[in-house]
Protein backbone atom coordinates (compact mmCIF):
# COMPACT_ATOMS: atom_id res chain seq x y z
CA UNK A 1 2.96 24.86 -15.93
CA UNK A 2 0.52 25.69 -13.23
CA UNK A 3 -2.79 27.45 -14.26
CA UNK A 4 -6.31 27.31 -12.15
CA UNK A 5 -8.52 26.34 -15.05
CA UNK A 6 -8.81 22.61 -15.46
CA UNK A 7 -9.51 23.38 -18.76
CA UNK A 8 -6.34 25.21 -19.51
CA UNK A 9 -3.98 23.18 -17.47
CA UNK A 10 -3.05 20.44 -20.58
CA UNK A 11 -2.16 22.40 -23.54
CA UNK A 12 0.46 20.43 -25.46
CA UNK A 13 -0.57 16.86 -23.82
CA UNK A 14 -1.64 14.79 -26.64
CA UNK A 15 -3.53 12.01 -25.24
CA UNK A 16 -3.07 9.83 -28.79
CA UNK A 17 0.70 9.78 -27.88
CA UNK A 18 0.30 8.32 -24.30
CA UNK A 19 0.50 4.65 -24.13
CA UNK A 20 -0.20 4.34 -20.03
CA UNK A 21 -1.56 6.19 -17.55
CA UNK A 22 -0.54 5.71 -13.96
CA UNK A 23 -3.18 7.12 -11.27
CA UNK A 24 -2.56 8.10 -7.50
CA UNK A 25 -5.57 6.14 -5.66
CA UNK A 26 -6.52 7.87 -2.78
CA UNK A 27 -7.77 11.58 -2.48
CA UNK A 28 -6.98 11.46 -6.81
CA UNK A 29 -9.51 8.68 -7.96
CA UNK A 30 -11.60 10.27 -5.41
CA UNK A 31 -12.56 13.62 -4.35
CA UNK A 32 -10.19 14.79 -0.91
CA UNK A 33 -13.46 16.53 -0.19
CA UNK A 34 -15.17 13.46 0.11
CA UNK A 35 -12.99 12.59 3.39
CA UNK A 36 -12.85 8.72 2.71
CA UNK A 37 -9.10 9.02 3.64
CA UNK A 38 -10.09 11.21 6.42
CA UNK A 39 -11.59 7.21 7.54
CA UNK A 40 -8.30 5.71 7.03
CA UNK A 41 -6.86 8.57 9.19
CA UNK A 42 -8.96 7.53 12.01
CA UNK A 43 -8.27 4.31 12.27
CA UNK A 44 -4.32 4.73 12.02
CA UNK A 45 -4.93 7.42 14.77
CA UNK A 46 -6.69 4.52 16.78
CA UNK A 47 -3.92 1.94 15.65
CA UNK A 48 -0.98 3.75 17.56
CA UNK A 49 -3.75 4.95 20.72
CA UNK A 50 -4.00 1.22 21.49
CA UNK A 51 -0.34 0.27 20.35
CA UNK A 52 1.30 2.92 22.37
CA UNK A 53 -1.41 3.44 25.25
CA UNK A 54 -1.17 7.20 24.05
CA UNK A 55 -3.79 9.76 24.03
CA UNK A 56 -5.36 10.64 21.02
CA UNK A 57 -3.79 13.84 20.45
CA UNK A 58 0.22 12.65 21.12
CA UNK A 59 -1.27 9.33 18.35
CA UNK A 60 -2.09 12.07 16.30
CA UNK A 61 0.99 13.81 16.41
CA UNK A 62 3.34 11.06 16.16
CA UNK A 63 0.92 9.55 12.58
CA UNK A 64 1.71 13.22 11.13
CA UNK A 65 5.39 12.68 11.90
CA UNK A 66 5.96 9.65 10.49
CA UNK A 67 4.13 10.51 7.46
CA UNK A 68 5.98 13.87 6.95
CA UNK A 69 9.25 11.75 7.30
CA UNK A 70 8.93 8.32 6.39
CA UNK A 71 6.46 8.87 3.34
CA UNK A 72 3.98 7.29 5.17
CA UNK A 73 3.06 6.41 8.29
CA UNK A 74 3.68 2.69 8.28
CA UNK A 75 7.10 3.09 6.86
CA UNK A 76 7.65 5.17 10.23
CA UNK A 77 6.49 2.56 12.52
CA UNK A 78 8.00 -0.24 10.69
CA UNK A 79 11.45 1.72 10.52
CA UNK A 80 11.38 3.22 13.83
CA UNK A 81 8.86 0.27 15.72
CA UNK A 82 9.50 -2.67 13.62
CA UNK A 83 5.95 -2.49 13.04
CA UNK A 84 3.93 -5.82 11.15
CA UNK A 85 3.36 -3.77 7.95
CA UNK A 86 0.13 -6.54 6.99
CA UNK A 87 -1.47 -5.74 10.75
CA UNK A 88 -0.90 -2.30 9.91
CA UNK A 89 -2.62 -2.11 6.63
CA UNK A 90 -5.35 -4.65 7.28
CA UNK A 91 -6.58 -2.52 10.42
CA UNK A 92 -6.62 0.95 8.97
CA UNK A 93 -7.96 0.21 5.47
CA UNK A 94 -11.28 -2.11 7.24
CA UNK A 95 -13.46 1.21 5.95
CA UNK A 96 -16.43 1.42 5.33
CA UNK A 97 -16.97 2.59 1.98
CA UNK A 98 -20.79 1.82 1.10
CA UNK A 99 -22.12 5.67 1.44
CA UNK A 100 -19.73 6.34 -1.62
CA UNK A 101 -21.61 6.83 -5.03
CA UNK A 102 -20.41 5.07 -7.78
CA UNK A 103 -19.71 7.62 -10.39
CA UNK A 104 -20.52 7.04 -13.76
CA UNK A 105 -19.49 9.99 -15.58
CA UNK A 106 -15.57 9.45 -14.25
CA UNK A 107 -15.62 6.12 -15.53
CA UNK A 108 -17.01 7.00 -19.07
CA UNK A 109 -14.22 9.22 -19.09
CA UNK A 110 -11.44 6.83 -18.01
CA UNK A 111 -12.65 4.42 -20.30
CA UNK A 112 -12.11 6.48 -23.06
CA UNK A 113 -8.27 7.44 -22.11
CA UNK A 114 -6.30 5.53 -25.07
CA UNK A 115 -3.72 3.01 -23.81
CA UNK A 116 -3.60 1.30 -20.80
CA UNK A 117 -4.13 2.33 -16.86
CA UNK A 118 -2.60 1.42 -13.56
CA UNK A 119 -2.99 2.44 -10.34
CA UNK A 120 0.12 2.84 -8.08
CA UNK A 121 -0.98 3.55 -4.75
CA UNK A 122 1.19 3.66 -1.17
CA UNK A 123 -1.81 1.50 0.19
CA UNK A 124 -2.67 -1.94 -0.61
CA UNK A 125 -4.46 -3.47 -3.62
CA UNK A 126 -7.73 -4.95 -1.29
CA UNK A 127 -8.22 -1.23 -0.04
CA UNK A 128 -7.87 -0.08 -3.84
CA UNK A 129 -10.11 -2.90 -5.13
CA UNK A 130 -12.91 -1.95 -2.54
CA UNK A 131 -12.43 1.73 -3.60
CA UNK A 132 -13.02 0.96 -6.92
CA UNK A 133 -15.36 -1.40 -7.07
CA UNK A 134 -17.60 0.83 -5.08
CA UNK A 135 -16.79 3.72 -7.71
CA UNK A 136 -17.85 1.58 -10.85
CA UNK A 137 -14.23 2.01 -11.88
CA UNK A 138 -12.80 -1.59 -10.86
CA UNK A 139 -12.75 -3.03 -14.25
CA UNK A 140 -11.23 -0.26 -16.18
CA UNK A 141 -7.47 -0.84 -14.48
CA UNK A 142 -5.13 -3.68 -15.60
CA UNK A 143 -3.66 -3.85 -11.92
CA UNK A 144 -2.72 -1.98 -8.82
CA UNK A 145 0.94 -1.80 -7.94
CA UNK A 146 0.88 -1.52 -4.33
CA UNK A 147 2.63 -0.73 -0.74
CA UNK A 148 3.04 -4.65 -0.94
CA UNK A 149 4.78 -4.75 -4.34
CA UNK A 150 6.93 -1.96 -3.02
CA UNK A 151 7.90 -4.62 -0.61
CA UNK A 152 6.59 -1.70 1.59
CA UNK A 153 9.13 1.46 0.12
CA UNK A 154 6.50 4.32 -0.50
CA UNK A 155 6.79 7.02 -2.82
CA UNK A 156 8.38 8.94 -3.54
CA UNK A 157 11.29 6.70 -3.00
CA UNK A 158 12.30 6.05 -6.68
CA UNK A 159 12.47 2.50 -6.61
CA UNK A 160 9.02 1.56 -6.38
CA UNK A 161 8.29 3.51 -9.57
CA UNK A 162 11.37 1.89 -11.20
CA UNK A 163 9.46 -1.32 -9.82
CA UNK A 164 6.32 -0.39 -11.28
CA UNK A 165 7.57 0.32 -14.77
CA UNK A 166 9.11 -2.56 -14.97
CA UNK A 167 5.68 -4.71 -13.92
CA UNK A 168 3.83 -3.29 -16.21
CA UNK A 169 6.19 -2.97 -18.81
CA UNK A 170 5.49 0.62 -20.66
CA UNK A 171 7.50 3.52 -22.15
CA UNK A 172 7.63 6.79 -19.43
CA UNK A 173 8.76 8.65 -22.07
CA UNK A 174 4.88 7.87 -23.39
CA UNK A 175 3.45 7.60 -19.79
CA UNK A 176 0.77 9.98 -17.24
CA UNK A 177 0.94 10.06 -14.26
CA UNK A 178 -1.90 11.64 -11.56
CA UNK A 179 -1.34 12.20 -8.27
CA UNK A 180 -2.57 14.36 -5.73
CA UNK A 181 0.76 15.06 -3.74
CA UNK A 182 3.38 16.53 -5.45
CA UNK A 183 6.65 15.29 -4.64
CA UNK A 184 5.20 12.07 -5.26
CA UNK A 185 5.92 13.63 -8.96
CA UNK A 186 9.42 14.25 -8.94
CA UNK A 187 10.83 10.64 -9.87
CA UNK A 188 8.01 10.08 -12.14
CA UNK A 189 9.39 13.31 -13.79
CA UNK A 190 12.93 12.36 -13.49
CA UNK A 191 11.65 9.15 -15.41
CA UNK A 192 10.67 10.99 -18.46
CA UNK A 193 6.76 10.69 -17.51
CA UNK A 194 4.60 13.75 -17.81
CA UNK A 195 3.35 14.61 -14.79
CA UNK A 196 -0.45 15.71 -13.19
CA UNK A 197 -0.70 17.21 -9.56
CA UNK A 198 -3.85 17.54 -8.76
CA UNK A 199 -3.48 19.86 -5.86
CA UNK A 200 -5.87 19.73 -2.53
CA UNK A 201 -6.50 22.00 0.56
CA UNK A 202 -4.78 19.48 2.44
CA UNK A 203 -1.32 20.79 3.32
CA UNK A 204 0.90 18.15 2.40
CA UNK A 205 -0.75 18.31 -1.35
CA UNK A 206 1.80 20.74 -2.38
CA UNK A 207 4.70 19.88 -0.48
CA UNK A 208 7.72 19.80 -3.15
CA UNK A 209 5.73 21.38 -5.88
CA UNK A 210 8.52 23.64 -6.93
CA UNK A 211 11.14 22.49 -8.98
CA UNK A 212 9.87 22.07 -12.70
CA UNK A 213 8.34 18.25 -11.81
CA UNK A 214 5.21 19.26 -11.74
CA UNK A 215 3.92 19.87 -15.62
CA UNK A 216 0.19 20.29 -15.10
CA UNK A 217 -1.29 21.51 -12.46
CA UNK A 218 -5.41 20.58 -12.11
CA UNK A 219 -7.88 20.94 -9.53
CA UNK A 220 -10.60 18.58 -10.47
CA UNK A 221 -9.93 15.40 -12.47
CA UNK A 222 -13.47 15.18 -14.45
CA UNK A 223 -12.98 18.59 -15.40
CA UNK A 224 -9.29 17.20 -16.61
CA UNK A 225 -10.66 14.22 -18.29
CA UNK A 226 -13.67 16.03 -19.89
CA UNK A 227 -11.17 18.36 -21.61
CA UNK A 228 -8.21 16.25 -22.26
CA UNK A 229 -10.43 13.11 -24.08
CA UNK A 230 -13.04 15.69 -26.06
CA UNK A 231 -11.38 15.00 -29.17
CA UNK A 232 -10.57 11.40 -28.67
């Protein structure tokens, strides 16, 4: 299914009949037009300048690579660099996030999704603990599965989402999952989840969309939760 109207986008998903729901951290729990990833961006740009001694433009260029390849960029420089993975994270994710409203409204929303709610995130559980926290949104999650947990496999590798599963211990068959990139969909279809894109101008958003992984297709997640959770 893939319809403009956030309102339209989740006919037939009966939220009484989902037991978890799995949620995408960055540029999902957020707004991508809020450019706090742009931040992380940055400071992975500066990470390979100063690891490399390359100018900002050829850092720039090989971060897009990697990501395009590996899944993320880490994974690239770990595979290809035998990069320190806990260096890598711990330098690109010291944001600052303090000119970030929390948002009320999206957590009175998430708090009244039935079941239980994860985050599963390729970056690491401090970076999605500050996120949250600063959103208002922090205590609403039973956990973060993480780049860490992944033992540092991103999606959409399947086995960190066979991973996940099994650490949280639900049904897919009775599982959500958001996420604003859509291949990152395609095992968590092949699972037996139902699936959420919730597409972005950012041009990687819909790489893989095609295929019948995607089920719902959204543009803004309040808008999704508003409609979706009006009858709970």
């Amino acid at each position: 299914m893939s319809m403009h109207d956030p309102n339209t986008t989740t006919s037939g998903l009966d939220p009484s009949q989902i037991s978890c729901w799995v949620f995408d951290l960055d540029n999902t729990l957020y707004p991508q037009a809020s450019n706090l990833f742009a931040r992380v961006s940055r400071r992975m740009t500066g990470f390979i300048e100063a690891e490399f001694s390359l100018p900002e433009d050829d850092a720039r260029a090989l971060q897009k690579r990697l990501f395009l390849e590996y899944g993320t960029t880490m994974r690239g420089l770990m595979v290809e660099h035998d990069m320190d993975p806990i260096r890598f994270l711990d330098h690109v994710h010291d944001i600052d996030v303090s000119d970030m409203a929390p948002d009320p409204r999206l957590a009175a929303l998430i708090e009244r999704l039935p079941g239980r709610r994860v985050i599963f995130t390729n970056g690491s559980v401090p970076h999605a603990d500050r996120i949250t926290r600063q959103l208002g949104i922090d205590h609403l999650f039973e956990g973060t599965f993480d780049i860490v947990a992944a033992e540092f496999i991103p999606k959409p590798d399947p086995r960190p989402y066979h991973e996940m599963i099994a650490r949280f211990d639900f049904d897919p068959s009775r599982a959500v999952m958001v996420e604003d990139m859509a291949k990152n969909l395609k095992p968590a279809a092949e699972l037996g989840m139902t699936t959420v894109w919730l597409r972005h101008d950012l041009e990687w958003s819909s790489d893989g969309a095609t295929g019948g992984h995607v089920h719902h297709e959204i543009s803004d997640l309040t808008a999704w939760l508003e409609h979706i959770t009006e009858t709970v």
